[in-house]
PDB file of N, CA and C in Angstrom:
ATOM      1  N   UNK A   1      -4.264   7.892   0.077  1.00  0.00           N
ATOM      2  CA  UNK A   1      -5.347   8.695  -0.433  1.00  0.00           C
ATOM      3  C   UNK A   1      -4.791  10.058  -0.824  1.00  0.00           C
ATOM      4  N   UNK A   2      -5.590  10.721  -1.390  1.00  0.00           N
ATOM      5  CA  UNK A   2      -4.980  11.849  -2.347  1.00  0.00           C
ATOM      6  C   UNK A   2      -6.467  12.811  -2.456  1.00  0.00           C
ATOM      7  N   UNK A   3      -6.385  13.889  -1.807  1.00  0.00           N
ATOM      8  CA  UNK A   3      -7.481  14.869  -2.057  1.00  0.00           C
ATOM      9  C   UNK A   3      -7.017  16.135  -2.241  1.00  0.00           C
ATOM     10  N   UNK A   4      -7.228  16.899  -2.975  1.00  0.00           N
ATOM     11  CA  UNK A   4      -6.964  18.005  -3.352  1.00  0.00           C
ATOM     12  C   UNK A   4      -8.381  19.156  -3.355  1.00  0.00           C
ATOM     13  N   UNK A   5      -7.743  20.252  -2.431  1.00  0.00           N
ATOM     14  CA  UNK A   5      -8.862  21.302  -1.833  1.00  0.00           C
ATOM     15  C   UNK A   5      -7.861  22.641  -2.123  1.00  0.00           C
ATOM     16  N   UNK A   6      -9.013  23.500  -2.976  1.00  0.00           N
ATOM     17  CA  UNK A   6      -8.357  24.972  -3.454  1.00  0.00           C
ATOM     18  C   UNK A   6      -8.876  25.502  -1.674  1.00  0.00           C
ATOM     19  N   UNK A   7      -7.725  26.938  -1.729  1.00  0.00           N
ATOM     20  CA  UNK A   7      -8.149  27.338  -0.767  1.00  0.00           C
ATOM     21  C   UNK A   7      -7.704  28.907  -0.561  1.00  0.00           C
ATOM     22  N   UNK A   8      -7.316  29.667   0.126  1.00  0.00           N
ATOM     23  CA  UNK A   8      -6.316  30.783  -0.127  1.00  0.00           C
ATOM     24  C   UNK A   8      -5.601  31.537   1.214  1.00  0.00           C
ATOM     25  N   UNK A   9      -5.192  31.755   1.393  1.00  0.00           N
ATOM     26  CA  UNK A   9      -3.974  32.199   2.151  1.00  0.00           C
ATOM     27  C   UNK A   9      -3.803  32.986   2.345  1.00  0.00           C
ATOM     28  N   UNK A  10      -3.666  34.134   3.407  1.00  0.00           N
ATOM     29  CA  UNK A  10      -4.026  35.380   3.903  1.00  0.00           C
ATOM     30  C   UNK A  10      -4.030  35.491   5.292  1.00  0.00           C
ATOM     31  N   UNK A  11      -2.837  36.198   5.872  1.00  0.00           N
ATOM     32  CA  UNK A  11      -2.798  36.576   7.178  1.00  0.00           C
ATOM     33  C   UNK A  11      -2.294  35.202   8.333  1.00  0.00           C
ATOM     34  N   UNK A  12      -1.149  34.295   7.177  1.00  0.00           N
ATOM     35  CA  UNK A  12      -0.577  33.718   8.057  1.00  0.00           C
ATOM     36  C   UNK A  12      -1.681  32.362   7.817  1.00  0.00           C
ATOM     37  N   UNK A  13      -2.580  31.821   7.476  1.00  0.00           N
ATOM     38  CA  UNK A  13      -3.572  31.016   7.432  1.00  0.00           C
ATOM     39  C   UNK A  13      -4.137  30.692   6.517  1.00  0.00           C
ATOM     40  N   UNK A  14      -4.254  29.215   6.011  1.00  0.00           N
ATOM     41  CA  UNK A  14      -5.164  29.082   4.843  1.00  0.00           C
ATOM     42  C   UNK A  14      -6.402  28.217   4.578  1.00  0.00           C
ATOM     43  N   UNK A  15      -7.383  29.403   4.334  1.00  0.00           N
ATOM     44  CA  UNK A  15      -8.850  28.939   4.239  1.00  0.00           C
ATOM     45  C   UNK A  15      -8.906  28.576   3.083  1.00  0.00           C
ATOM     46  N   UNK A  16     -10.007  26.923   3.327  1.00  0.00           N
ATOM     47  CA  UNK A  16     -10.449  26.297   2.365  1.00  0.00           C
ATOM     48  C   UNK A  16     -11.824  26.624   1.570  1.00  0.00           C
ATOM     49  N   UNK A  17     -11.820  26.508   0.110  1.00  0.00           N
ATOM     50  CA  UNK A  17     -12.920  26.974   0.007  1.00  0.00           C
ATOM     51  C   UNK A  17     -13.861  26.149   0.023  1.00  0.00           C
ATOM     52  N   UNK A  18     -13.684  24.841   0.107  1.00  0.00           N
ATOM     53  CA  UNK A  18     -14.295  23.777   0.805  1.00  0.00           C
ATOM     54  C   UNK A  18     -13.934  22.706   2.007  1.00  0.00           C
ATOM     55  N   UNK A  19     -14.736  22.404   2.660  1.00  0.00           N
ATOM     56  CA  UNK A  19     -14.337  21.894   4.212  1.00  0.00           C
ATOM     57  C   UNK A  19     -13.984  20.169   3.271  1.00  0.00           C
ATOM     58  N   UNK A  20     -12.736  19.629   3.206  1.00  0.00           N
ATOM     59  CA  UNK A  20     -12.449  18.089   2.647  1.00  0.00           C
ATOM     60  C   UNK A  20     -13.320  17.012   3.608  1.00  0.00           C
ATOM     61  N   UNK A  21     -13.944  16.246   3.267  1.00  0.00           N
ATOM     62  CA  UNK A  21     -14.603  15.258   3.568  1.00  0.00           C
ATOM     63  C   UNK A  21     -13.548  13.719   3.873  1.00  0.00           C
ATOM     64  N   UNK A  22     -14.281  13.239   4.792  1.00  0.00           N
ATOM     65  CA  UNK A  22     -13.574  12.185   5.087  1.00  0.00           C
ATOM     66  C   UNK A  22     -11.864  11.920   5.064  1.00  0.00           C
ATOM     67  N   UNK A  23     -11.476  13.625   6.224  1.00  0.00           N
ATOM     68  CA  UNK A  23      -9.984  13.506   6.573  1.00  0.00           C
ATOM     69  C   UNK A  23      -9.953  13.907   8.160  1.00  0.00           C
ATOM     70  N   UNK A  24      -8.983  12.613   8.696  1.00  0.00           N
ATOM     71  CA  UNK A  24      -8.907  12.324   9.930  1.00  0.00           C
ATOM     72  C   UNK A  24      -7.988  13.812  10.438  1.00  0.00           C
ATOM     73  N   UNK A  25      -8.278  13.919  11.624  1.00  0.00           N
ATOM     74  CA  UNK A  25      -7.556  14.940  12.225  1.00  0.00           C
ATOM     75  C   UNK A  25      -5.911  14.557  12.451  1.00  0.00           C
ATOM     76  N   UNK A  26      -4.908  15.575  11.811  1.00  0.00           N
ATOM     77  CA  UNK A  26      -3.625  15.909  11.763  1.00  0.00           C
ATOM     78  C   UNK A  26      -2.882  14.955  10.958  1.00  0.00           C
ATOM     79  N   UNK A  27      -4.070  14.772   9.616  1.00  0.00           N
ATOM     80  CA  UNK A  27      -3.412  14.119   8.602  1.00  0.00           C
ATOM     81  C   UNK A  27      -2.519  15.164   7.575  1.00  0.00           C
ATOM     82  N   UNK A  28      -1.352  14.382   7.490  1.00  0.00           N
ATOM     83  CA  UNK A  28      -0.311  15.359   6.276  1.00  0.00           C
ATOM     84  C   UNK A  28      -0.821  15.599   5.038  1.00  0.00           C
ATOM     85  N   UNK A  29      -0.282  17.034   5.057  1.00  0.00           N
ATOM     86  CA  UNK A  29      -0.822  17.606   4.015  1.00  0.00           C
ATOM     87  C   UNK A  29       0.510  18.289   3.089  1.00  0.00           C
ATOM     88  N   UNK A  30       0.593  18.500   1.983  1.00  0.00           N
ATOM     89  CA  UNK A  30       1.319  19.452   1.025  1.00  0.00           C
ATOM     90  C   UNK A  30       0.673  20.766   0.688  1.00  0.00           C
ATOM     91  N   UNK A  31       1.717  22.047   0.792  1.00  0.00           N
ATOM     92  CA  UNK A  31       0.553  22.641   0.040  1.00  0.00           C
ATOM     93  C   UNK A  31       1.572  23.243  -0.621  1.00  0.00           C
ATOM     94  N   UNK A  32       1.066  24.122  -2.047  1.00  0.00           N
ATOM     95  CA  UNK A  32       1.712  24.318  -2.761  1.00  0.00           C
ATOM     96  C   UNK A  32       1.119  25.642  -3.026  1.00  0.00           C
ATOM     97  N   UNK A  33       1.801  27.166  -3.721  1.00  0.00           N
ATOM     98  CA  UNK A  33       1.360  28.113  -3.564  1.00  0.00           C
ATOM     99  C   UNK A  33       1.462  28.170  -5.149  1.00  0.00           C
ATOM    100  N   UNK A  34       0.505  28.645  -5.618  1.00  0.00           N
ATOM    101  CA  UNK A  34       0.251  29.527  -6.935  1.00  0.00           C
ATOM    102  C   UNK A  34       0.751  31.029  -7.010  1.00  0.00           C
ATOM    103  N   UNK A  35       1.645  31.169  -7.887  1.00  0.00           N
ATOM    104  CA  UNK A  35       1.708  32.372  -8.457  1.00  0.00           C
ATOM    105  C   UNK A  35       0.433  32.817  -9.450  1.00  0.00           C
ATOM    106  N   UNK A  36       0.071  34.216  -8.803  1.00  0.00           N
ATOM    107  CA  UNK A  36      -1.709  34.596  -9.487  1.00  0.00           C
ATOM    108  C   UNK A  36      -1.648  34.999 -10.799  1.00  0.00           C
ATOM    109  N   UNK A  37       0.271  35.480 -11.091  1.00  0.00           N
ATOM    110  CA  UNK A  37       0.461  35.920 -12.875  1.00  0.00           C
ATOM    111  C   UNK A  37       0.189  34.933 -14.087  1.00  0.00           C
ATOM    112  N   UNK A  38       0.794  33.592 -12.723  1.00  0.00           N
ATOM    113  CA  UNK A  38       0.820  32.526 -14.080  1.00  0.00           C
ATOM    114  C   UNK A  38      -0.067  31.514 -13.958  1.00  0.00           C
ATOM    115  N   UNK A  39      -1.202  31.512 -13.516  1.00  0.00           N
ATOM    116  CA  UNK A  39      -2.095  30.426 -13.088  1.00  0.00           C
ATOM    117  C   UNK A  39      -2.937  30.306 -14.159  1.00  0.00           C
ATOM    118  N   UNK A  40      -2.941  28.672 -15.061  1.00  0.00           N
ATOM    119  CA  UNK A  40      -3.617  28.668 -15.824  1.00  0.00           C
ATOM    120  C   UNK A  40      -4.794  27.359 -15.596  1.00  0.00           C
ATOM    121  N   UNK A  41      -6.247  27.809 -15.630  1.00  0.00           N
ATOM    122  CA  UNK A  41      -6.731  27.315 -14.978  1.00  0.00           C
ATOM    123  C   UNK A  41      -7.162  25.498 -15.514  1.00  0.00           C
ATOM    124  N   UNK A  42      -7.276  25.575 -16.634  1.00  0.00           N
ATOM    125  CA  UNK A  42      -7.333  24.486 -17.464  1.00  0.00           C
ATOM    126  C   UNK A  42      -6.151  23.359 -17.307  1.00  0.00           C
ATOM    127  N   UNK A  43      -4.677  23.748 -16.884  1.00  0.00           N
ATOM    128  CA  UNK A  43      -3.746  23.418 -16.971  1.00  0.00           C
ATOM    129  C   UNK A  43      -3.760  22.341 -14.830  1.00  0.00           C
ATOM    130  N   UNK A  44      -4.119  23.751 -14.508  1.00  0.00           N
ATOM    131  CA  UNK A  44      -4.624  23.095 -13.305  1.00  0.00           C
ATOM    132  C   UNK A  44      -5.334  21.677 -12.404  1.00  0.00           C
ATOM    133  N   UNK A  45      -6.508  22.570 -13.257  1.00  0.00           N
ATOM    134  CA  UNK A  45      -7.440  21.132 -13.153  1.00  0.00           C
ATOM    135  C   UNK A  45      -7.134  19.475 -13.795  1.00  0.00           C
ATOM    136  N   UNK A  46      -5.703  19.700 -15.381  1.00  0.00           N
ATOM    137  CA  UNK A  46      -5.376  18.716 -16.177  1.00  0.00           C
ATOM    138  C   UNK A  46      -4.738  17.746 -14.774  1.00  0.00           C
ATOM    139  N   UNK A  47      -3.977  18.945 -13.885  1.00  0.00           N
ATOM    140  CA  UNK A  47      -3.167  18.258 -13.298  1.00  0.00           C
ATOM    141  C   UNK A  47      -3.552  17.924 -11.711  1.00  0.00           C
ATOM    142  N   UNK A  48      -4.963  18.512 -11.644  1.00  0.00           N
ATOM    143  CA  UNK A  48      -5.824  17.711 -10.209  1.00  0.00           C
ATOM    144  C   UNK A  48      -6.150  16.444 -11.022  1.00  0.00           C
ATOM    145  N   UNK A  49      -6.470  16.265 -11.843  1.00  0.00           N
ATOM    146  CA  UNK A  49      -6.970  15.112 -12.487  1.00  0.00           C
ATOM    147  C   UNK A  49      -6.282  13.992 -12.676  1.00  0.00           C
ATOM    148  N   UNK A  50      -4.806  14.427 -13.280  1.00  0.00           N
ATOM    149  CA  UNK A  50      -3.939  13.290 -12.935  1.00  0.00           C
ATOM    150  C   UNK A  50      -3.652  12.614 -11.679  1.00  0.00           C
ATOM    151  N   UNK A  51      -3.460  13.638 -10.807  1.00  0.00           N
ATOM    152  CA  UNK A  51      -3.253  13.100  -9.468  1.00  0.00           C
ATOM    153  C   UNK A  51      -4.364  12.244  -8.970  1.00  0.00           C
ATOM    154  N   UNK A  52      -5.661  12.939  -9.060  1.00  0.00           N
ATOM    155  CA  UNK A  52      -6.740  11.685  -8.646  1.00  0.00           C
ATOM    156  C   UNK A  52      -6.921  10.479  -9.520  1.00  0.00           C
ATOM    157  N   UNK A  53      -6.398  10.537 -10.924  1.00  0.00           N
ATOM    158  CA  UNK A  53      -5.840   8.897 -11.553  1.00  0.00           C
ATOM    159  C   UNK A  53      -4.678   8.176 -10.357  1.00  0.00           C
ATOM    160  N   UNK A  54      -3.808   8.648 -10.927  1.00  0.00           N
ATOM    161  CA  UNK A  54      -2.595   8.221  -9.697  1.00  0.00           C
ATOM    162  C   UNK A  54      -3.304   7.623  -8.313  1.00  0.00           C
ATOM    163  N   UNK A  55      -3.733   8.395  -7.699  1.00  0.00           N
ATOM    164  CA  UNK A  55      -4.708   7.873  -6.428  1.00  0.00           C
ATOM    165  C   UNK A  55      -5.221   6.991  -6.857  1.00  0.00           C
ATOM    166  N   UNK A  56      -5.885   6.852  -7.437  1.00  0.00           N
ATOM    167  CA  UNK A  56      -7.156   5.708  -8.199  1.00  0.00           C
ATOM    168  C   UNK A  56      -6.919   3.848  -8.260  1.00  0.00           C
ATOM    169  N   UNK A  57      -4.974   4.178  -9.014  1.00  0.00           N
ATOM    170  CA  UNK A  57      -4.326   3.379  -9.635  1.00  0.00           C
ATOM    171  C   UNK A  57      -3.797   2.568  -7.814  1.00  0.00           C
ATOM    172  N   UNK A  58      -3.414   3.837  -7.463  1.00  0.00           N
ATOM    173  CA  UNK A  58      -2.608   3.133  -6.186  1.00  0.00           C
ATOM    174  C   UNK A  58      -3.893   2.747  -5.263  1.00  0.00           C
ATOM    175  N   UNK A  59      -4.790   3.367  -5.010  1.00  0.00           N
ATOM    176  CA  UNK A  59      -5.794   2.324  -4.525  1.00  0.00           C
ATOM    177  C   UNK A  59      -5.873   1.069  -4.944  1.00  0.00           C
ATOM    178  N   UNK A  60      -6.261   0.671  -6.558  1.00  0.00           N
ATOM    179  CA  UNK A  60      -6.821  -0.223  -7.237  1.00  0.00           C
ATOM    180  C   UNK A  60      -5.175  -1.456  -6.403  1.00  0.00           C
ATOM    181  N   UNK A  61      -4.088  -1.584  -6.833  1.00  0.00           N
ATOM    182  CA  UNK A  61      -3.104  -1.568  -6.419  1.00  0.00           C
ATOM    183  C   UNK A  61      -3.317  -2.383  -5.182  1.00  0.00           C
ATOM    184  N   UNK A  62      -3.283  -1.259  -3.819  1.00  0.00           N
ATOM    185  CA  UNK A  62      -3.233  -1.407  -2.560  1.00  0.00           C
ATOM    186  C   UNK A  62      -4.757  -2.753  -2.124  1.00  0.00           C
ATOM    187  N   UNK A  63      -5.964  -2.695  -3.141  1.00  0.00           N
ATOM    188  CA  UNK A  63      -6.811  -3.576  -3.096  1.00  0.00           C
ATOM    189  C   UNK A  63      -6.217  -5.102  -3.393  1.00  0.00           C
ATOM    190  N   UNK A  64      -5.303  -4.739  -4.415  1.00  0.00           N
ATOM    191  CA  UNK A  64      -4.991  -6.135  -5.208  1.00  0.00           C
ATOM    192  C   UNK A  64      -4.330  -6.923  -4.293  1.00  0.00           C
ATOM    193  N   UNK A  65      -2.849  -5.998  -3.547  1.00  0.00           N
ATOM    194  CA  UNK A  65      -2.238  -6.495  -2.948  1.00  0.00           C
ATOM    195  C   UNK A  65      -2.484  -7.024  -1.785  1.00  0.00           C
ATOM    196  N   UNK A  66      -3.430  -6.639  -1.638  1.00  0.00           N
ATOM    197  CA  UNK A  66      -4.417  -6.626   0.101  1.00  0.00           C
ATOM    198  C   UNK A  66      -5.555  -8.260   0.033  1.00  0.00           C
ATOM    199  N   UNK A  67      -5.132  -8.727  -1.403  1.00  0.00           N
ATOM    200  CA  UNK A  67      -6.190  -9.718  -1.542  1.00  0.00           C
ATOM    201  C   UNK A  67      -7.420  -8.988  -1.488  1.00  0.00           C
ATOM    202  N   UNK A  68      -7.887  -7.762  -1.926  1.00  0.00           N
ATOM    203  CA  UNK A  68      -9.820  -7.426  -2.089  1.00  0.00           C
ATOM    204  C   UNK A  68      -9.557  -7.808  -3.613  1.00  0.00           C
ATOM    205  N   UNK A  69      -9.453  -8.843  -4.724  1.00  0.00           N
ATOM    206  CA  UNK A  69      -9.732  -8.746  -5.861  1.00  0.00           C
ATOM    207  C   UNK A  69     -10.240 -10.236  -5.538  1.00  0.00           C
ATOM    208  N   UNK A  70     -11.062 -10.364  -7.590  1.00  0.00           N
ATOM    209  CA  UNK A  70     -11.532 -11.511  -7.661  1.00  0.00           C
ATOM    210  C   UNK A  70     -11.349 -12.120  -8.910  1.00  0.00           C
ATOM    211  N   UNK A  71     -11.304 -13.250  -9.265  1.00  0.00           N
ATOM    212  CA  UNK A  71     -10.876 -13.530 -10.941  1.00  0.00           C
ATOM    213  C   UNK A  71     -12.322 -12.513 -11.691  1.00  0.00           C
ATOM    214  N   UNK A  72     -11.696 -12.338 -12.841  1.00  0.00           N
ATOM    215  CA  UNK A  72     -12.515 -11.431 -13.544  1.00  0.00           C
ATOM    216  C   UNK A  72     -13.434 -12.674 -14.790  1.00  0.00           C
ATOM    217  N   UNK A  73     -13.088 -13.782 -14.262  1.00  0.00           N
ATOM    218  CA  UNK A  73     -14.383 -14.525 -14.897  1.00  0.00           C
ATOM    219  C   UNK A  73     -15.792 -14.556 -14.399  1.00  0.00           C
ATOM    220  N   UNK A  74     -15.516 -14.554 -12.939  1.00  0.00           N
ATOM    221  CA  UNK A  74     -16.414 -14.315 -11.935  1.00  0.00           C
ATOM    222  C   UNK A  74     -16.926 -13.128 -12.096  1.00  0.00           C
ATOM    223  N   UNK A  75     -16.039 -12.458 -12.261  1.00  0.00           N
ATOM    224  CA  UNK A  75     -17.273 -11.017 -12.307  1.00  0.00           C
ATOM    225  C   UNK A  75     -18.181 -10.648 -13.852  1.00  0.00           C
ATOM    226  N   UNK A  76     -17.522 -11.586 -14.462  1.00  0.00           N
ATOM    227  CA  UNK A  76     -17.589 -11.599 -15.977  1.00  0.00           C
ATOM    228  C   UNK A  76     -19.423 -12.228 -15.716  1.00  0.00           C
ATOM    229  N   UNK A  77     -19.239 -13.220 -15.720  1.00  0.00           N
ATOM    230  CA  UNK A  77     -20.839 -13.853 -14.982  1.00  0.00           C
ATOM    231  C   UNK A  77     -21.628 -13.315 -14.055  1.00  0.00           C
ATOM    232  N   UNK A  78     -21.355 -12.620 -13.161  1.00  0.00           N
ATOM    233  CA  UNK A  78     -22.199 -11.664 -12.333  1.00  0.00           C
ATOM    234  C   UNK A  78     -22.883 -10.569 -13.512  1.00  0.00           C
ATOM    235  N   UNK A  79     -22.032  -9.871 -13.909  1.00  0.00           N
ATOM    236  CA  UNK A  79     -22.445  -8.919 -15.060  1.00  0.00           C
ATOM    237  C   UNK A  79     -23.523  -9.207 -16.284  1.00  0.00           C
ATOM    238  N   UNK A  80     -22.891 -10.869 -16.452  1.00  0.00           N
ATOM    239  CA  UNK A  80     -24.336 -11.473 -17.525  1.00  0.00           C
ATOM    240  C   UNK A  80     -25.455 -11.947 -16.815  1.00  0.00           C
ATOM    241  N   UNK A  81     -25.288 -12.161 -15.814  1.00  0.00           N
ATOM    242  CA  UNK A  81     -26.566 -12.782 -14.735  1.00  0.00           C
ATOM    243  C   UNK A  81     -27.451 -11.513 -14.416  1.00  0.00           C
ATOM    244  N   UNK A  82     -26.811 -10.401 -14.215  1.00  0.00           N
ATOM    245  CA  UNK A  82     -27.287  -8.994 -13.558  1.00  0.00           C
ATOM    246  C   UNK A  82     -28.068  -8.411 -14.708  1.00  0.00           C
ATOM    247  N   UNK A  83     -27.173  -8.352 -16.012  1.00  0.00           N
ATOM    248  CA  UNK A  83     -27.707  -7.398 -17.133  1.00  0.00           C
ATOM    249  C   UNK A  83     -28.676  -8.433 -18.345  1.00  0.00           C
ATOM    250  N   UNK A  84     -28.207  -9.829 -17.657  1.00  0.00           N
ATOM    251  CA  UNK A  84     -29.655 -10.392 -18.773  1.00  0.00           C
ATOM    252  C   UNK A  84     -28.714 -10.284 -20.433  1.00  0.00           C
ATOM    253  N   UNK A  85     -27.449 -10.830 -19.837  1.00  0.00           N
ATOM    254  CA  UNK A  85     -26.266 -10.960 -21.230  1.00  0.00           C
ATOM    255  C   UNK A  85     -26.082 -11.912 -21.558  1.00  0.00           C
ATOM    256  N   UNK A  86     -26.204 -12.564 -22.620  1.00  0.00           N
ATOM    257  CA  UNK A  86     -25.691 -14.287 -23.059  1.00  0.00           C
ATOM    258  C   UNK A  86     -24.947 -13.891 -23.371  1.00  0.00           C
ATOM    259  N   UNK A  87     -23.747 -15.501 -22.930  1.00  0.00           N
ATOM    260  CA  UNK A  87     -22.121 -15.817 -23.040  1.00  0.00           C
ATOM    261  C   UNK A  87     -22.059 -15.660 -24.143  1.00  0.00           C
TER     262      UNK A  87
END
Protein backbone atom coordinates (compact mmCIF):
# COMPACT_ATOMS: atom_id res chain seq x y z
CA UNK A 1 0.00 0.00 0.00
CA UNK A 2 1.10 3.46 -0.76
CA UNK A 3 -0.39 6.65 0.99
CA UNK A 4 0.90 9.82 0.76
CA UNK A 5 0.17 12.65 3.63
CA UNK A 6 1.58 16.43 3.29
CA UNK A 7 2.69 17.48 6.53
CA UNK A 8 5.49 19.89 7.95
CA UNK A 9 8.32 19.74 10.11
CA UNK A 10 9.33 21.94 12.81
CA UNK A 11 11.13 21.49 16.01
CA UNK A 12 12.49 18.07 15.45
CA UNK A 13 8.80 16.60 14.50
CA UNK A 14 6.51 16.22 11.75
CA UNK A 15 2.90 17.20 11.82
CA UNK A 16 0.46 15.92 9.49
CA UNK A 17 -1.90 18.00 8.00
CA UNK A 18 -4.07 15.17 7.90
CA UNK A 19 -4.37 12.21 10.41
CA UNK A 20 -3.80 8.94 7.33
CA UNK A 21 -6.60 6.57 7.62
CA UNK A 22 -6.38 3.01 7.79
CA UNK A 23 -2.45 2.77 8.95
CA UNK A 24 -1.48 0.19 11.45
CA UNK A 25 0.76 1.35 14.20
CA UNK A 26 4.75 1.46 13.38
CA UNK A 27 4.17 0.99 9.82
CA UNK A 28 7.29 2.24 7.53
CA UNK A 29 7.26 5.22 6.30
CA UNK A 30 9.59 7.49 3.77
CA UNK A 31 9.70 10.90 4.08
CA UNK A 32 11.05 13.18 1.86
CA UNK A 33 11.75 16.96 2.47
CA UNK A 34 10.81 19.76 0.04
CA UNK A 35 12.90 22.54 -0.67
CA UNK A 36 10.20 25.73 -0.23
CA UNK A 37 12.37 27.67 -3.31
CA UNK A 38 11.63 25.00 -5.64
CA UNK A 39 8.32 23.45 -4.90
CA UNK A 40 6.13 23.26 -7.74
CA UNK A 41 2.84 22.48 -6.85
CA UNK A 42 1.24 21.02 -9.99
CA UNK A 43 4.40 19.03 -10.56
CA UNK A 44 3.77 17.57 -7.12
CA UNK A 45 0.53 16.42 -7.13
CA UNK A 46 1.55 14.91 -11.12
CA UNK A 47 3.77 12.89 -9.03
CA UNK A 48 1.33 11.87 -5.87
CA UNK A 49 -0.70 10.67 -8.65
CA UNK A 50 1.62 8.49 -10.23
CA UNK A 51 2.51 6.85 -7.23
CA UNK A 52 -1.15 6.10 -6.31
CA UNK A 53 -1.34 4.49 -10.10
CA UNK A 54 1.71 2.41 -9.21
CA UNK A 55 -0.13 1.37 -5.93
CA UNK A 56 -3.24 0.68 -7.85
CA UNK A 57 -1.33 -1.54 -10.48
CA UNK A 58 0.52 -3.46 -7.70
CA UNK A 59 -2.61 -4.06 -5.85
CA UNK A 60 -4.55 -5.07 -9.03
CA UNK A 61 -1.33 -7.47 -9.42
CA UNK A 62 -1.08 -8.75 -5.78
CA UNK A 63 -5.17 -9.63 -6.35
CA UNK A 64 -4.35 -11.56 -9.50
CA UNK A 65 -1.64 -13.39 -8.04
CA UNK A 66 -3.50 -14.14 -4.88
CA UNK A 67 -6.22 -15.86 -7.11
CA UNK A 68 -9.06 -12.74 -6.17
CA UNK A 69 -9.68 -12.52 -10.12
CA UNK A 70 -12.34 -13.89 -12.39
CA UNK A 71 -12.58 -14.62 -16.22
CA UNK A 72 -13.75 -11.37 -17.61
CA UNK A 73 -16.54 -13.19 -19.56
CA UNK A 74 -18.17 -13.63 -16.38
CA UNK A 75 -18.06 -10.33 -15.45
CA UNK A 76 -18.84 -9.40 -18.98
CA UNK A 77 -22.51 -11.01 -18.22
CA UNK A 78 -22.95 -9.73 -14.79
CA UNK A 79 -22.62 -6.19 -16.33
CA UNK A 80 -25.37 -7.09 -19.12
CA UNK A 81 -27.64 -8.78 -16.58
CA UNK A 82 -27.13 -5.66 -14.08
CA UNK A 83 -27.37 -2.79 -16.76
CA UNK A 84 -30.23 -4.39 -18.93
CA UNK A 85 -27.37 -4.78 -22.01
CA UNK A 86 -27.94 -7.21 -24.93
CA UNK A 87 -24.97 -9.43 -26.09
Amino acid sequence: MLKTVAGIYQDGKIEFNEIPESIRNQTQVLITFLDPENINPTKIRELIEHLETVAGIQQGFDELNSGKSRPLTDFIQEMQHKYDISS
